[in-house]
C-alpha atoms as a PDB file:
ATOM      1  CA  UNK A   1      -9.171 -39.955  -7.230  1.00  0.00           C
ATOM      2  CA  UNK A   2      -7.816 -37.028  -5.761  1.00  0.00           C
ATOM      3  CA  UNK A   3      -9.397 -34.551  -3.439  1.00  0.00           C
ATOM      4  CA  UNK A   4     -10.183 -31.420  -6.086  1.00  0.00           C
ATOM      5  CA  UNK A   5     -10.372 -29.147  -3.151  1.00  0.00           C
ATOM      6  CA  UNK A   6      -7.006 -29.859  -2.110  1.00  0.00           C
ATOM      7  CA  UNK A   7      -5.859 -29.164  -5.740  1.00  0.00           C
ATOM      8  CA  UNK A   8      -7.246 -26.064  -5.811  1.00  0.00           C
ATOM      9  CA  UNK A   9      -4.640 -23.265  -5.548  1.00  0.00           C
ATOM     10  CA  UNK A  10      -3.959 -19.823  -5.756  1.00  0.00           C
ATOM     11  CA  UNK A  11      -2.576 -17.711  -8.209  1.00  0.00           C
ATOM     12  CA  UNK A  12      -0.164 -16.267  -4.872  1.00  0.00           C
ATOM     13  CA  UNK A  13       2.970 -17.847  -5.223  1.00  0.00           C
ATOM     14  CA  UNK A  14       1.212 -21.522  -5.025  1.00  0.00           C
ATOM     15  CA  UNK A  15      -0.253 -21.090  -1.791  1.00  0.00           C
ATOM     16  CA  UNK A  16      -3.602 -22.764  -1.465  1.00  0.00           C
ATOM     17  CA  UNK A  17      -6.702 -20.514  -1.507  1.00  0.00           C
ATOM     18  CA  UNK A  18      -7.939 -22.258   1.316  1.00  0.00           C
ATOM     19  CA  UNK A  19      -4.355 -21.080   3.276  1.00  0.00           C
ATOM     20  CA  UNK A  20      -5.024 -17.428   1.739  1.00  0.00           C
ATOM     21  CA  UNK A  21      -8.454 -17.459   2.599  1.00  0.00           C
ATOM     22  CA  UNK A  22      -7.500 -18.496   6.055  1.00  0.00           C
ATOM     23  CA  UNK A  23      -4.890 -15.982   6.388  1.00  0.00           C
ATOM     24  CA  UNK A  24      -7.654 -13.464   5.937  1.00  0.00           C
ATOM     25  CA  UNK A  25     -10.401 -15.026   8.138  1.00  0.00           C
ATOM     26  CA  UNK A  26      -7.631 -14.032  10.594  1.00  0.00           C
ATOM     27  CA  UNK A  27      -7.503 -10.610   9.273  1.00  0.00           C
ATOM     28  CA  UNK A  28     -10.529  -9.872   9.184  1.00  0.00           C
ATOM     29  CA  UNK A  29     -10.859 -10.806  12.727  1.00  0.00           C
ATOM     30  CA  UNK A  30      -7.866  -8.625  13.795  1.00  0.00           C
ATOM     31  CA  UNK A  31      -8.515  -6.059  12.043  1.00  0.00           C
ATOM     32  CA  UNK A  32     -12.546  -5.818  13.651  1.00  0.00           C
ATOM     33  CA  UNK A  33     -10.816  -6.561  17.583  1.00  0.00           C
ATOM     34  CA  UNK A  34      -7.949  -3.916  16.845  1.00  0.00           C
ATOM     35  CA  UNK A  35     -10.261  -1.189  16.199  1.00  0.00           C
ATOM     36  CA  UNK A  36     -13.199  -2.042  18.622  1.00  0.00           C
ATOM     37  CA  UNK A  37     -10.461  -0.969  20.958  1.00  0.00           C
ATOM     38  CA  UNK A  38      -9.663   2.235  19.410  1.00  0.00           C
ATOM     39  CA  UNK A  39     -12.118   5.240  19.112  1.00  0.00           C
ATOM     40  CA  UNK A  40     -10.140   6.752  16.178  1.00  0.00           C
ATOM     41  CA  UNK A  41      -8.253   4.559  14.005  1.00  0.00           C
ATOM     42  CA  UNK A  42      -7.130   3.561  10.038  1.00  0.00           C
ATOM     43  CA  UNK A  43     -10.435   3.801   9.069  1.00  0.00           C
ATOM     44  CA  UNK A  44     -10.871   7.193   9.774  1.00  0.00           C
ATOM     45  CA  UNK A  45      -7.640   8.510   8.441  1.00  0.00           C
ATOM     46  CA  UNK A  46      -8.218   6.044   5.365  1.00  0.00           C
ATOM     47  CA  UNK A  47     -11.758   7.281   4.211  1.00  0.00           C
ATOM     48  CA  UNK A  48     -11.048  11.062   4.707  1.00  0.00           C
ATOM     49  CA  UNK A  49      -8.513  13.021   2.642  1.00  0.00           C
ATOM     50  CA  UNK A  50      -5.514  14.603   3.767  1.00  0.00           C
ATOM     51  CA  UNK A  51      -6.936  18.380   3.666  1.00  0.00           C
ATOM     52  CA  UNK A  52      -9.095  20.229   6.363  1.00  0.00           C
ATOM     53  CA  UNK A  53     -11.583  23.007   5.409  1.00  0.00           C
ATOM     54  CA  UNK A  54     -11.761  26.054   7.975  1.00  0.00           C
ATOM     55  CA  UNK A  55     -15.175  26.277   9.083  1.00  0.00           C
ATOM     56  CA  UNK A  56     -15.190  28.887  11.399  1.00  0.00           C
ATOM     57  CA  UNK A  57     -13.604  31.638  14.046  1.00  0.00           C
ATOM     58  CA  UNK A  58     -14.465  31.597  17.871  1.00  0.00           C
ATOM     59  CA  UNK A  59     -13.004  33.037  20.855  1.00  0.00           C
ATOM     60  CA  UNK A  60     -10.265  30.817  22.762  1.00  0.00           C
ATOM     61  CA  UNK A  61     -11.509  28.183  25.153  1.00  0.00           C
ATOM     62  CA  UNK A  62      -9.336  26.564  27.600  1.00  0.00           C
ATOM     63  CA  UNK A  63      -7.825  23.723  26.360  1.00  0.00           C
ATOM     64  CA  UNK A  64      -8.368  24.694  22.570  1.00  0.00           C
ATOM     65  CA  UNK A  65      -5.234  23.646  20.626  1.00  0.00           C
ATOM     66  CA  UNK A  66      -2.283  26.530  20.689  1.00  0.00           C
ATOM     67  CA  UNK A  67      -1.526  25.635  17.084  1.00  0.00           C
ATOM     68  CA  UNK A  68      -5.191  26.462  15.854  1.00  0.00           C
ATOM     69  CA  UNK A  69      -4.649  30.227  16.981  1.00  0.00           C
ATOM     70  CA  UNK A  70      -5.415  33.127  14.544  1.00  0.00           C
ATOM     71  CA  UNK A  71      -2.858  35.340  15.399  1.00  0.00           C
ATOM     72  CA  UNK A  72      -4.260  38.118  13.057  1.00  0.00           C
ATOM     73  CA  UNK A  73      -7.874  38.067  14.889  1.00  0.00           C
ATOM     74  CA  UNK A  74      -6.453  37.953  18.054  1.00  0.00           C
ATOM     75  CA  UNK A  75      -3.970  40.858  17.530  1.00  0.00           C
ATOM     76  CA  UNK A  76      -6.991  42.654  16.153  1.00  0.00           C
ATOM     77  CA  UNK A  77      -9.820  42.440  18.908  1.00  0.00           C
ATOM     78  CA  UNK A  78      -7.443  42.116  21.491  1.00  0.00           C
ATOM     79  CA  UNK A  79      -9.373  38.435  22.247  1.00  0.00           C
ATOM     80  CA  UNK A  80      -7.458  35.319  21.564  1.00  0.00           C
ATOM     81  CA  UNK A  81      -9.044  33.796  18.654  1.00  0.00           C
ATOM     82  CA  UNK A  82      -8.491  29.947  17.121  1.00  0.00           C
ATOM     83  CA  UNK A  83      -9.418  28.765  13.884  1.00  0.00           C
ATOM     84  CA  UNK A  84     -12.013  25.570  13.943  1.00  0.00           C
ATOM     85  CA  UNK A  85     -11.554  22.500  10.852  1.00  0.00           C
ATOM     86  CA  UNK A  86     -13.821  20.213   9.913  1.00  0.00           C
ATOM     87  CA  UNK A  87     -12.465  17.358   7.650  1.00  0.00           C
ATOM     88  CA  UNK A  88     -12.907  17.260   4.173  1.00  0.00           C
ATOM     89  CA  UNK A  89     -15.891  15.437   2.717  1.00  0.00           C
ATOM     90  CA  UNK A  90     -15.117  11.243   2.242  1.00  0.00           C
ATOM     91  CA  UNK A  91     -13.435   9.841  -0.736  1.00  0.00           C
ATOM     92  CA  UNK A  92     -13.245   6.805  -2.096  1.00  0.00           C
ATOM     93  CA  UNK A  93     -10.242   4.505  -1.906  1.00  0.00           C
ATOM     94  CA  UNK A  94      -8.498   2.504  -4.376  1.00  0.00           C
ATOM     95  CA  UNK A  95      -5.622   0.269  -3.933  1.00  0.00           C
ATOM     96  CA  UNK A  96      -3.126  -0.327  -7.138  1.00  0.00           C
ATOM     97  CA  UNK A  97      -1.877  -3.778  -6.261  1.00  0.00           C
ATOM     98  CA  UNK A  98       1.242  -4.996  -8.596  1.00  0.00           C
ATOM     99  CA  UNK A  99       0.680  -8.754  -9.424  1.00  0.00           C
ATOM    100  CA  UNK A 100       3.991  -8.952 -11.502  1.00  0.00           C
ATOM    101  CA  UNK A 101       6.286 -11.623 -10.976  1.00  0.00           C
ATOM    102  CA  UNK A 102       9.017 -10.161  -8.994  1.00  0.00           C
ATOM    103  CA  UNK A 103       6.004  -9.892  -6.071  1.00  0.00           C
ATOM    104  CA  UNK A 104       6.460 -13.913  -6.005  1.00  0.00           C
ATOM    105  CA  UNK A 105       9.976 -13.622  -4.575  1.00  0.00           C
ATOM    106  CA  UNK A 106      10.492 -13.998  -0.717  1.00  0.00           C
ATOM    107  CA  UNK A 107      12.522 -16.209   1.108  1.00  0.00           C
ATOM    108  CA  UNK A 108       9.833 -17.366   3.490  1.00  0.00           C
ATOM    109  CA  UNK A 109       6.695 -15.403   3.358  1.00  0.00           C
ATOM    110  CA  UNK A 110       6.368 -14.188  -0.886  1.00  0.00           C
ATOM    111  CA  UNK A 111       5.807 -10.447  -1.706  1.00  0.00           C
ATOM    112  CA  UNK A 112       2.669 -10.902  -3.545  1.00  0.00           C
ATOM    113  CA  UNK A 113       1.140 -12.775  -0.150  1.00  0.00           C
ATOM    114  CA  UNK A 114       2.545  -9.991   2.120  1.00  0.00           C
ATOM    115  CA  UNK A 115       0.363  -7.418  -0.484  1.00  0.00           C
ATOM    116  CA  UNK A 116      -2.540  -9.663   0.066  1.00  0.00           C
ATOM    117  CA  UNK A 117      -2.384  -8.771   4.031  1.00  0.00           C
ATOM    118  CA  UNK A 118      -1.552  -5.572   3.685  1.00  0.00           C
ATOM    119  CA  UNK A 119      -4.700  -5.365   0.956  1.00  0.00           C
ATOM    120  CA  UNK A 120      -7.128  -7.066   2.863  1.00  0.00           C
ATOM    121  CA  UNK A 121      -6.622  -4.837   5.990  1.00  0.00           C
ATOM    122  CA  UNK A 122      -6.772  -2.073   3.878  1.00  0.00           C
ATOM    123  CA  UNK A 123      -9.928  -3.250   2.617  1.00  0.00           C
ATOM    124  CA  UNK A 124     -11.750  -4.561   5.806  1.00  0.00           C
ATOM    125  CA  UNK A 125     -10.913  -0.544   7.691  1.00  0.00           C
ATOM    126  CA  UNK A 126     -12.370   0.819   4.463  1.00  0.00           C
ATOM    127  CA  UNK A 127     -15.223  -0.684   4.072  1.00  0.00           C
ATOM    128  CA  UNK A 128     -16.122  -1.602   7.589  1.00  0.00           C
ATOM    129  CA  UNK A 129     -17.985   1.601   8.040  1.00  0.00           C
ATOM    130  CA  UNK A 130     -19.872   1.934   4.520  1.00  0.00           C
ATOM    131  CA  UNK A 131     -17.410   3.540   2.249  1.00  0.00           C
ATOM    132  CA  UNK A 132     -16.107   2.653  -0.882  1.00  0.00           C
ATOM    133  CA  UNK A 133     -12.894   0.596  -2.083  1.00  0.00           C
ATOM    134  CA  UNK A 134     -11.671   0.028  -5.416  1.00  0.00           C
ATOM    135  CA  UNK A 135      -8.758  -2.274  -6.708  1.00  0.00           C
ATOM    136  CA  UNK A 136      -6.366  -2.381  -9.567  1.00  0.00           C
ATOM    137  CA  UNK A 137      -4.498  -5.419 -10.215  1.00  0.00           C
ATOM    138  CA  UNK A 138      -1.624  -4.776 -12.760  1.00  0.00           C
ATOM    139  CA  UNK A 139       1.613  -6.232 -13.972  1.00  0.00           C
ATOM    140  CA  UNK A 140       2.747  -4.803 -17.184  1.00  0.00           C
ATOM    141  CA  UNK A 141      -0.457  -4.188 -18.489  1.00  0.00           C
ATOM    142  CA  UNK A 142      -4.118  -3.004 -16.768  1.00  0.00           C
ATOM    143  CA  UNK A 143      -5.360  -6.478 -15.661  1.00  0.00           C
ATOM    144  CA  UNK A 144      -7.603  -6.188 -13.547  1.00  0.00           C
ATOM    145  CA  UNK A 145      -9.842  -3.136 -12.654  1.00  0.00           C
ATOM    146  CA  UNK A 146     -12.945  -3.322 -10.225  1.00  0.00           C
ATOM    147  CA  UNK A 147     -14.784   0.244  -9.549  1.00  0.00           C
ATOM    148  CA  UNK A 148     -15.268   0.856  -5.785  1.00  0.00           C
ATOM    149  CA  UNK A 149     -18.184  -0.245  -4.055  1.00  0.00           C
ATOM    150  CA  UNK A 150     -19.641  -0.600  -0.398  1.00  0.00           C
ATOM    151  CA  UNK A 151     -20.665  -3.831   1.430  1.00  0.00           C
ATOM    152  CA  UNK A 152     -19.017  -6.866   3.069  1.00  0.00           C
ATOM    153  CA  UNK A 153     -20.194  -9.032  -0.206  1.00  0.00           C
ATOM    154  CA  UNK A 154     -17.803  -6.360  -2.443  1.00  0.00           C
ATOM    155  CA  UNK A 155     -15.074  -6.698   0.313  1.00  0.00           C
ATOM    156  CA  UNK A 156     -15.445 -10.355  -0.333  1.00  0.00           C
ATOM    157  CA  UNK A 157     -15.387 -10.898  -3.960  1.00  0.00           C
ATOM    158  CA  UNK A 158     -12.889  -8.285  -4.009  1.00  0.00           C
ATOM    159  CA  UNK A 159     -10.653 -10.073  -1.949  1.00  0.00           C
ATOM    160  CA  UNK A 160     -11.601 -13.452  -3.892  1.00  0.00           C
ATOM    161  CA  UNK A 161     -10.630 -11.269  -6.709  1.00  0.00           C
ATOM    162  CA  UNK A 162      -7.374 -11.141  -5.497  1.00  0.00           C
ATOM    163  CA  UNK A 163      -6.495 -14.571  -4.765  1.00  0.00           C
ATOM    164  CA  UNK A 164      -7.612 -16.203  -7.444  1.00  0.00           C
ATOM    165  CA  UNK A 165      -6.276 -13.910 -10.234  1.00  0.00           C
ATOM    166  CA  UNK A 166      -3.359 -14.688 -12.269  1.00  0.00           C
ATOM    167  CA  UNK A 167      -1.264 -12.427 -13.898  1.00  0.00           C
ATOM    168  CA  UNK A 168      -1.098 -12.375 -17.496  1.00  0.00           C
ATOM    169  CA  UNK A 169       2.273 -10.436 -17.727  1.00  0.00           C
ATOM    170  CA  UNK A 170       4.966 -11.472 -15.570  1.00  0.00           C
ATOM    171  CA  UNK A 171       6.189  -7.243 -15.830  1.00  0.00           C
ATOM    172  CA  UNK A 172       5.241  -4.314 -13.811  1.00  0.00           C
ATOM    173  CA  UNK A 173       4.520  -0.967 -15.093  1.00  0.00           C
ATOM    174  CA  UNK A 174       3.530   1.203 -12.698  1.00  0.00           C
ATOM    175  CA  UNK A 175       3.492   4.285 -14.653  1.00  0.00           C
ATOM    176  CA  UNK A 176       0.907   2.318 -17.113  1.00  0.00           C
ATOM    177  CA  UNK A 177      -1.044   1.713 -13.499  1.00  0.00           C
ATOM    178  CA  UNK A 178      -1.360   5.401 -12.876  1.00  0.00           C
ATOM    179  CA  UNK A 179      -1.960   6.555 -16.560  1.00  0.00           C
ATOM    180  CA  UNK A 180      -5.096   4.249 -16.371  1.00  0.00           C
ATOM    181  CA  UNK A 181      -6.252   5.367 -13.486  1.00  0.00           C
ATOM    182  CA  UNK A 182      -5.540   9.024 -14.409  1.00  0.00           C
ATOM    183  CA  UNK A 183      -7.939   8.295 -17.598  1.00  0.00           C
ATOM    184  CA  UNK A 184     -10.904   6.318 -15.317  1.00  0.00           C
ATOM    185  CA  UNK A 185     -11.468   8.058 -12.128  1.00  0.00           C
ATOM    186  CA  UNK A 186     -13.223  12.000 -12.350  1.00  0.00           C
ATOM    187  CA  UNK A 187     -13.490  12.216  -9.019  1.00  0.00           C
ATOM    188  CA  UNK A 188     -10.440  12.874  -6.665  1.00  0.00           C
ATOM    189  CA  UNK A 189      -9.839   9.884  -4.664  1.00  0.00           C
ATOM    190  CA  UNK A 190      -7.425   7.998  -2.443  1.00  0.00           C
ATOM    191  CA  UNK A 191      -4.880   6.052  -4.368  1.00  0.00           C
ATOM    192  CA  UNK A 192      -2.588   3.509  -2.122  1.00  0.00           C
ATOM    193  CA  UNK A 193       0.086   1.555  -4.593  1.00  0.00           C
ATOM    194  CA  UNK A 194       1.230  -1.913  -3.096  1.00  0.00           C
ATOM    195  CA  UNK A 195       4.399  -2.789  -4.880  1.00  0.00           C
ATOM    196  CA  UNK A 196       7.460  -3.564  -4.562  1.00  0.00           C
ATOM    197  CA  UNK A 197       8.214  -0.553  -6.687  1.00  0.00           C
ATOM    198  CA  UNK A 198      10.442  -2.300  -9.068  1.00  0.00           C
ATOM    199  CA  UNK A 199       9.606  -0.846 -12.138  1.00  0.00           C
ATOM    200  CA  UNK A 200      10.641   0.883 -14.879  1.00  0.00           C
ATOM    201  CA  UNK A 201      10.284   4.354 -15.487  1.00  0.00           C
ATOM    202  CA  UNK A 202       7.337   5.422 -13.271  1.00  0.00           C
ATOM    203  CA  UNK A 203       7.643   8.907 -12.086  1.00  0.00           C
ATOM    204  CA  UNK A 204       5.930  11.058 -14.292  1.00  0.00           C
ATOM    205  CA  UNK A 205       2.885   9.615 -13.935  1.00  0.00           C
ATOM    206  CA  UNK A 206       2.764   8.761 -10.528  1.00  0.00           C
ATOM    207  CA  UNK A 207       3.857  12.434  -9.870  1.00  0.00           C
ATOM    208  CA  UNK A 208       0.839  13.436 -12.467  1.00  0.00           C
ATOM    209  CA  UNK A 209      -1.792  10.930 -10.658  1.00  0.00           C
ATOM    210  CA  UNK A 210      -0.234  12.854  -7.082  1.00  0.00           C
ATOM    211  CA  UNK A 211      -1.316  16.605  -8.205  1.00  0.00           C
ATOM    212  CA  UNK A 212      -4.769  14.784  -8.891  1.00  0.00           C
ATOM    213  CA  UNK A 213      -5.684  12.768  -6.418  1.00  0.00           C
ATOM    214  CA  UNK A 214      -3.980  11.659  -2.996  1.00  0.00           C
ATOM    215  CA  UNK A 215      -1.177   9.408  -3.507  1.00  0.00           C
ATOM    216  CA  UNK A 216       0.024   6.813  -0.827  1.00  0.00           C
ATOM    217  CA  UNK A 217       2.628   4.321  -0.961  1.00  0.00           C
ATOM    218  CA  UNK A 218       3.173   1.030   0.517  1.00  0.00           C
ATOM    219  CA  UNK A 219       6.319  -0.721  -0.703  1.00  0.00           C
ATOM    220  CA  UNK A 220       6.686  -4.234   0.250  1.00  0.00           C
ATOM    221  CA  UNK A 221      10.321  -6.210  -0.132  1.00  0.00           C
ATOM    222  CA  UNK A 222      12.507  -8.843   1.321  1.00  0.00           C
ATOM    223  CA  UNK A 223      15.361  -8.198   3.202  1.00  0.00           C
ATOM    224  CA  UNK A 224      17.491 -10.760   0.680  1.00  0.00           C
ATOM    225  CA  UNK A 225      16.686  -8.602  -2.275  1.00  0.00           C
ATOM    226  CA  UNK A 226      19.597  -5.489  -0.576  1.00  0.00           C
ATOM    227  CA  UNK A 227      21.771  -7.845   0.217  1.00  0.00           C
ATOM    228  CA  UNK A 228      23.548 -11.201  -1.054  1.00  0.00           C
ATOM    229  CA  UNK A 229      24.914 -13.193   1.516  1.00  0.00           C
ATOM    230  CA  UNK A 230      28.196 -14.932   0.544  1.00  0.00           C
ATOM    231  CA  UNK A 231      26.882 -18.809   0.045  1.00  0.00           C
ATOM    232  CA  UNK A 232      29.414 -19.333  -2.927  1.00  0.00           C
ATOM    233  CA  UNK A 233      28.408 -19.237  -6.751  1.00  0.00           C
ATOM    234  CA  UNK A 234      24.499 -19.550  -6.940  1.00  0.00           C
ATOM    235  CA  UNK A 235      22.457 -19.093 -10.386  1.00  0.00           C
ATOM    236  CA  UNK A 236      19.670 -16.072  -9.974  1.00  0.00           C
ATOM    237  CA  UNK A 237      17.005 -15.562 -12.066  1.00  0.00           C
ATOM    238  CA  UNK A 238      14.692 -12.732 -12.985  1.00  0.00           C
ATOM    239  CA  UNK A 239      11.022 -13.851 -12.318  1.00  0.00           C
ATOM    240  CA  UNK A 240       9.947 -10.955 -15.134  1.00  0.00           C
ATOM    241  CA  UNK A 241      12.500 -11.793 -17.844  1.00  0.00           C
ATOM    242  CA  UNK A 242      13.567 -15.447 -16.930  1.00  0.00           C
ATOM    243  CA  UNK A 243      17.268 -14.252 -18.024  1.00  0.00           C
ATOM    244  CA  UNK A 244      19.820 -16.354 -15.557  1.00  0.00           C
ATOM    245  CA  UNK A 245      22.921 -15.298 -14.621  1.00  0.00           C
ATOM    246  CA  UNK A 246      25.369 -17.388 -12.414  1.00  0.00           C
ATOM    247  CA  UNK A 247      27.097 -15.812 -10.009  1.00  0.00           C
ATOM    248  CA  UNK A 248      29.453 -16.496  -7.409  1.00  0.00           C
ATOM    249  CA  UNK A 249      28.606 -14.556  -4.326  1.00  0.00           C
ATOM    250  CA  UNK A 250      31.901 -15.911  -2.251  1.00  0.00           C
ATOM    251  CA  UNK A 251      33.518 -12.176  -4.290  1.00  0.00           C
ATOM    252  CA  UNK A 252      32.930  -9.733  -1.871  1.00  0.00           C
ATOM    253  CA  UNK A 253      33.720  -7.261  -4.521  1.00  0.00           C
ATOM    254  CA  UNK A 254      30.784  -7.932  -6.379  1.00  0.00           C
ATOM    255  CA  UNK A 255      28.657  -8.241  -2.751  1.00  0.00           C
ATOM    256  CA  UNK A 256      29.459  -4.774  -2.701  1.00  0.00           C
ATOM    257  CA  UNK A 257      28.561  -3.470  -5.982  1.00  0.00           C
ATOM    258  CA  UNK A 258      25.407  -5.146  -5.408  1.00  0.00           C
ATOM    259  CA  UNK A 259      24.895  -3.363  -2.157  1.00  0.00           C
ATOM    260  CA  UNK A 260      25.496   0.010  -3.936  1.00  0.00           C
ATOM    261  CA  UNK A 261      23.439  -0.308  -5.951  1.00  0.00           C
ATOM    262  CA  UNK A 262      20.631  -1.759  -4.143  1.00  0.00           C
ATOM    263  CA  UNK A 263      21.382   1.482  -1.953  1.00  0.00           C
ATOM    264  CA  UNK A 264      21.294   3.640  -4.866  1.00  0.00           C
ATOM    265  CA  UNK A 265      18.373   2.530  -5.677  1.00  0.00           C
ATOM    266  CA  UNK A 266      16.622   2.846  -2.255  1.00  0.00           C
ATOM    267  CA  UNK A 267      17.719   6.473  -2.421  1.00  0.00           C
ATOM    268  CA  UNK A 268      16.254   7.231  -5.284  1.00  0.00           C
ATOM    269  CA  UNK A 269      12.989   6.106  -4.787  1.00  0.00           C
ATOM    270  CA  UNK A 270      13.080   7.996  -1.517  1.00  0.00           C
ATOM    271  CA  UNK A 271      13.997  11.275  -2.903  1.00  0.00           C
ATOM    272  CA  UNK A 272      11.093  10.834  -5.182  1.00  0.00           C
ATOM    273  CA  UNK A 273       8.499  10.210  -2.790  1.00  0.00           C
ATOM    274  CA  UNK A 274       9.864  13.322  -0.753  1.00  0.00           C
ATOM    275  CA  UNK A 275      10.248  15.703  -3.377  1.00  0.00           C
ATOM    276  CA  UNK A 276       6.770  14.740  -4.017  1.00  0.00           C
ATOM    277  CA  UNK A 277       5.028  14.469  -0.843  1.00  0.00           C
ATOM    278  CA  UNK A 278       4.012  10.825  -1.381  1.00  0.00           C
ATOM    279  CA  UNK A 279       3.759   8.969   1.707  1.00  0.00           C
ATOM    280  CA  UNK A 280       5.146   6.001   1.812  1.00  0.00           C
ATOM    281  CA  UNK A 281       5.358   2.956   4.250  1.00  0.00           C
ATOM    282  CA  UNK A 282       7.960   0.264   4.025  1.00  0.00           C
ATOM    283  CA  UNK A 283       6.690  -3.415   4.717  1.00  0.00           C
ATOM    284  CA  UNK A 284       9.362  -6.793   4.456  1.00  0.00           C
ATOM    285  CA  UNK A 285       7.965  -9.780   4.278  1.00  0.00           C
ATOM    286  CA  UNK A 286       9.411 -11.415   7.316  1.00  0.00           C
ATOM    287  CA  UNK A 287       7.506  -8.644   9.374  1.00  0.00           C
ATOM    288  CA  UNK A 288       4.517 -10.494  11.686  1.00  0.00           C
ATOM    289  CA  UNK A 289       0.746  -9.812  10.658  1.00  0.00           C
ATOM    290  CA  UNK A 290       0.410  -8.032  14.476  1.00  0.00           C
ATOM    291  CA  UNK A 291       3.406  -5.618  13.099  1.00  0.00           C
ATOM    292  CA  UNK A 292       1.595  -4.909  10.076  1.00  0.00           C
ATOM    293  CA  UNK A 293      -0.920  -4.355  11.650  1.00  0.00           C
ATOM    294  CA  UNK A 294      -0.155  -0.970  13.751  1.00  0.00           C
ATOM    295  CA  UNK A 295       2.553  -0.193  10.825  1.00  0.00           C
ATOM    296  CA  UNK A 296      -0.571   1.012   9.385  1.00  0.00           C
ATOM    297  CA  UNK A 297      -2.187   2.266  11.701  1.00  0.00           C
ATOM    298  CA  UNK A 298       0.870   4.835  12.711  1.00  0.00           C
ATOM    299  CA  UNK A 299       0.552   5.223   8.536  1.00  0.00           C
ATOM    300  CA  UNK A 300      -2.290   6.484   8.151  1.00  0.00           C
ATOM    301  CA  UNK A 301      -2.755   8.222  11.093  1.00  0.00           C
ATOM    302  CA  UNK A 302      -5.160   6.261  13.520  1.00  0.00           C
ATOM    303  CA  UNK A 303      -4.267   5.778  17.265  1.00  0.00           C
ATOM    304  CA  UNK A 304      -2.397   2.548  18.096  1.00  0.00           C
END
């Protein structure tokens, strides 16, 4: 009879949940040492919003920040004057983390286990310090929704969560992802999407979900997915549609349409996150955990 526990496996691209759980032992582990080291870090960026409130006027001190002076007080009383923040009360966090099918591709590390890193990080700053995190798992539909909480037990079965889910719907709808979440949360909140951000139409209610709440973006891809390298006729499939196509990638004219349009497409999701002020961090799946790592701590702010 065979070993059950070696049969069991995730719903990540076939990796074992003992591997995935491993994987973030580890994390957990680097994520606690990184930011023992650091008296500011992803944590705080992470569980505050993106605004400051003024909370009040003094006289200039030396040393006081340049960029904080009120010019209008100071040309008034004749005193340099700066303006003192305070942050904005904490918010909660949720992550919207596409399960589709397309996050299964990668050449040697999959999408969908890349997101699982980049979650459980995520997770681990949030929550280390007693604030809340919330996930939504989604393909083409709403799969999987889990209100924020606090505690290291929600961090777990959130995580657990994760792993062992499998997708329903091998599509991804992101603008379905932010039209639920639109209709659930009253309270403004921090909203990171982990995708790979191939999707159809999406913008309208990601741009809706933005003038709500704070919007982040983490897109995750492989570097094979821009580019086809010339290894003769190959058959490709779509992991959403399961439509093959064979193709023979020795043509470098079609290498090149592919390119453009891989380009094109690159483009346009950048222009969208710019024109509205999404954030957004680029992660490939060949980068190292340790790169990851302080990718997101630059991201969100925190000292490296």
């Amino acid at each position: 009879m065979k070993n059950a526990k070696k049969e069991r496996v995730s719903a990540l691209s076939g990796y074992s949940a003992e591997e995935c759980l491993k994987s973030v032992r580890q994390i957990r582990i680097v994520t606690r040492a990184y930011a023992q080291r650091n008296q500011t870090g992803m944590h705080t960026s992470l569980s505050r919003s993106q605004g400051i409130d003024l909370a009040d006027i003094r006289e200039y001190v030396y040393g006081d920040d340049i960029r904080s002076m009120d010019w209008n007080i100071t040309a008034r009383t004749g005193k340099p004057h700066v303006r003192v923040y305070h942050e904005e009360q904490e918010r909660t966090v949720y992550l919207v983390i596409d399960r589709s099918a397309s996050s299964s591709f990668g050449a040697d590390v999959s999408k969908d286990v890349k997101i699982l890193e980049v979650a459980a990080t995520i997770i681990y700053s949030v929550l280390k310090d007693g604030d809340a995190a919330g996930v939504l798992l989604f393909t083409g539909t709403a799969e999987k929704y889990i209100p924020a909480r606090k505690g290291k037990n929600h961090a777990a079965s959130v995580i657990n969560t994760i792993i062992s889910h499998t997708p329903r719907s091998p599509e991804t709808d992101i603008g379905m992802a932010a039209e639920f979440l639109l209709g659930r949360l009253k309270r403004k909140s921090r909203i990171i999407i982990i995708s790979d951000f191939d999707s159809p139409s999406f913008e309208d209610a990601v741009a809706l979900l933005k003038r709500r709440h704070d919007v982040q973006a983490i897109r995750v891809s492989d570097g094979h997915e821009t580019e086809i390298p010339d290894v003769g006729p190959i058959e490709l499939i779509d992991p959403e549609t399961g439509e093959q196509l064979l193709i023979d990638t020795s043509d470098r004219i079609f290498r090149e349409h592919y390119r453009r349009i891989a380009e094109a497409h690159e483009e346009r999701l950048t222009g969208f996150f710019r024109k509205n002020r999404i954030p957004a961090l680029p992660v490939d799946t060949s980068d190292p955990y340790r790169d990851v790592f302080f990718k997101l701590q630059t991201f969100f702010g925190g000292a490296a």
